[in-house]
Protein backbone atom coordinates (compact mmCIF):
# COMPACT_ATOMS: atom_id res chain seq x y z
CA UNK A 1 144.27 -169.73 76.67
CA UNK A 2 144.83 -166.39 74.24
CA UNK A 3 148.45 -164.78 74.33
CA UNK A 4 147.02 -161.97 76.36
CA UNK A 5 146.01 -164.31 79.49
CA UNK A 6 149.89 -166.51 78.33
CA UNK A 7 152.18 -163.14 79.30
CA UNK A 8 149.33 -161.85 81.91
CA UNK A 9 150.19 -164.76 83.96
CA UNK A 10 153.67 -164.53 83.69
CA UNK A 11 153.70 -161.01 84.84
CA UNK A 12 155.21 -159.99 81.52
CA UNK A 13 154.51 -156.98 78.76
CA UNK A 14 154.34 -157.61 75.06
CA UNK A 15 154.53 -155.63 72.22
CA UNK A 16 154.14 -157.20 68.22
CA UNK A 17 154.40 -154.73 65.70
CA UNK A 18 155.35 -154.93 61.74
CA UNK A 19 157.24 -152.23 59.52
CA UNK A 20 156.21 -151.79 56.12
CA UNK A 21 159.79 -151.53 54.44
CA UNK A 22 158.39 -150.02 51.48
CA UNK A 23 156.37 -147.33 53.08
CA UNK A 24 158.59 -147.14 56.22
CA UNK A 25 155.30 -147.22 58.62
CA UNK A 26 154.81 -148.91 61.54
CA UNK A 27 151.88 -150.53 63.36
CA UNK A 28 151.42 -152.33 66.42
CA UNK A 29 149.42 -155.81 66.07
CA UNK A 30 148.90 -156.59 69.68
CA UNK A 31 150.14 -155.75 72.88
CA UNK A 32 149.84 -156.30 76.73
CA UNK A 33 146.76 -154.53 78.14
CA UNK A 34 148.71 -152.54 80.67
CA UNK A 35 150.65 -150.84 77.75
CA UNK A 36 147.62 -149.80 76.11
CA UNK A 37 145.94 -148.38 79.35
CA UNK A 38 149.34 -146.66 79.78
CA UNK A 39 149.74 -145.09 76.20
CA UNK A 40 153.54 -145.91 76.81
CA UNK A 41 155.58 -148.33 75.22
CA UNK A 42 158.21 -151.01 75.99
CA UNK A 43 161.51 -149.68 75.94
CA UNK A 44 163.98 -152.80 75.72
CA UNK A 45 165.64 -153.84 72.29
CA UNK A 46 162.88 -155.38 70.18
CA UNK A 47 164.00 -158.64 68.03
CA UNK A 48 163.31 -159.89 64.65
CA UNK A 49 161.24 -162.45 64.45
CA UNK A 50 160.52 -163.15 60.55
CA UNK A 51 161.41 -160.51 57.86
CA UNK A 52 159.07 -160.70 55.04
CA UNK A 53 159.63 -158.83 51.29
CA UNK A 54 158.13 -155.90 52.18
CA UNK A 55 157.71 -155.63 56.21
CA UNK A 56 159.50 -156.79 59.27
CA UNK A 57 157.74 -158.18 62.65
CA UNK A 58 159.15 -156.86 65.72
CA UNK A 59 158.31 -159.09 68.92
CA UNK A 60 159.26 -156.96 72.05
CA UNK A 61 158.91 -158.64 75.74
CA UNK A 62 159.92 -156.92 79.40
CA UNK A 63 159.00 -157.24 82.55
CA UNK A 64 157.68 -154.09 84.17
CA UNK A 65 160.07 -154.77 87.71
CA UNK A 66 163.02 -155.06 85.31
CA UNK A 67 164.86 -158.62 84.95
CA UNK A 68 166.62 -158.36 88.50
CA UNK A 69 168.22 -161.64 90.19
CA UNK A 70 167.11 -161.72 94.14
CA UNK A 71 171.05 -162.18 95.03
CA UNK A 72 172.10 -159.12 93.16
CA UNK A 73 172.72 -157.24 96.47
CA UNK A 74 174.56 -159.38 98.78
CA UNK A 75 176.75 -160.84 95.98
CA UNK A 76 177.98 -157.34 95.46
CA UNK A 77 178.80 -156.42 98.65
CA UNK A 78 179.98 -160.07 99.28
CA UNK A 79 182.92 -159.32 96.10
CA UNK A 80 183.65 -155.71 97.78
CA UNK A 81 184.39 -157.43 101.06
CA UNK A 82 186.68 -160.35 99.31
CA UNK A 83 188.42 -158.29 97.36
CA UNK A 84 188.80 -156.19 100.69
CA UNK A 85 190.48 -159.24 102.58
CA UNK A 86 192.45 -160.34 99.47
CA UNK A 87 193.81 -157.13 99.01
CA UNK A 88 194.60 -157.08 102.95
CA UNK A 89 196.30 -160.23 102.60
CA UNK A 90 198.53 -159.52 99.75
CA UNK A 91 199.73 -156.66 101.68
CA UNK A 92 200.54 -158.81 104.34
CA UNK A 93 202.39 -160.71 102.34
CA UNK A 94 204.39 -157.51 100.94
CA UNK A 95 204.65 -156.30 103.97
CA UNK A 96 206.38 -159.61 105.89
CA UNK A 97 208.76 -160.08 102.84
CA UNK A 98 210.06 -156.96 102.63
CA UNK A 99 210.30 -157.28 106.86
CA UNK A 100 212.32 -160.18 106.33
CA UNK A 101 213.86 -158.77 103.41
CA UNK A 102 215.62 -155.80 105.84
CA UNK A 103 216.30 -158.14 108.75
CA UNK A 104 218.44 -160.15 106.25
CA UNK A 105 220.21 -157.63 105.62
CA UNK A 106 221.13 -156.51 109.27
CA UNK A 107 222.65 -159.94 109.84
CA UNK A 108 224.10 -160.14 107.06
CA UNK A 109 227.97 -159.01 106.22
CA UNK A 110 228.26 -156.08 103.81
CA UNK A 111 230.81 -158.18 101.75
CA UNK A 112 228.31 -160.98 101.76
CA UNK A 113 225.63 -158.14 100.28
CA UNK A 114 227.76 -157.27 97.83
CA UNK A 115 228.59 -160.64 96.48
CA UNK A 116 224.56 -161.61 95.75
């Protein structure tokens, strides 16, 4: 099994190029077929794979959906809605101390006030 059928499989895009250093030119080895029908190219960071005296090999891999988890979109509205209730709560909280805070106070004698 070649590289091309490896990546096909996967449902991933490749790219392998190499930069001359000394001539600053760049050439693409291989790449996924749907590139090359295409004409575009992969846009995400390429890495280093070996750096040689004179040239550089770039190995560049994507997938054409984008690396997206399946959860992405209920775990974001399920941290809106917590931080919803937490928030909620801790006014609550706020709220019922600074309640009891004032009834204190009522019952309280000034003198008694003025001595805390």
């Amino acid at each position: 099994v070649g590289i091309y059928t490896r990546f096909d499989r996967a449902g991933l895009l490749f790219s392998l190029s190499r930069t001359n250093l000394v001539t600053d030119t760049a050439f693409t080895i291989a790449e996924s077929k749907a590139i090359t029908k295409s004409g575009g190219t992969l846009s995400l960071p390429s890495d280093t794979l070996t750096q040689e005296v004179n040239a550089e090999w770039f190995l560049t891999v994507g997938d054409p959906a984008g690396f997206k988890v399946d959860w992405m979109g209920w775990s974001i509205s399920l941290a809106i809605i917590g931080s919803l209730a937490f928030t909620l709560l801790v006014m609550y909280a706020l709220v019922n101390r600074k309640e009891h805070q004032l009834l204190l106070y009522r019952m309280m004698p000034k003198k008694a006030i003025a001595k805390l």
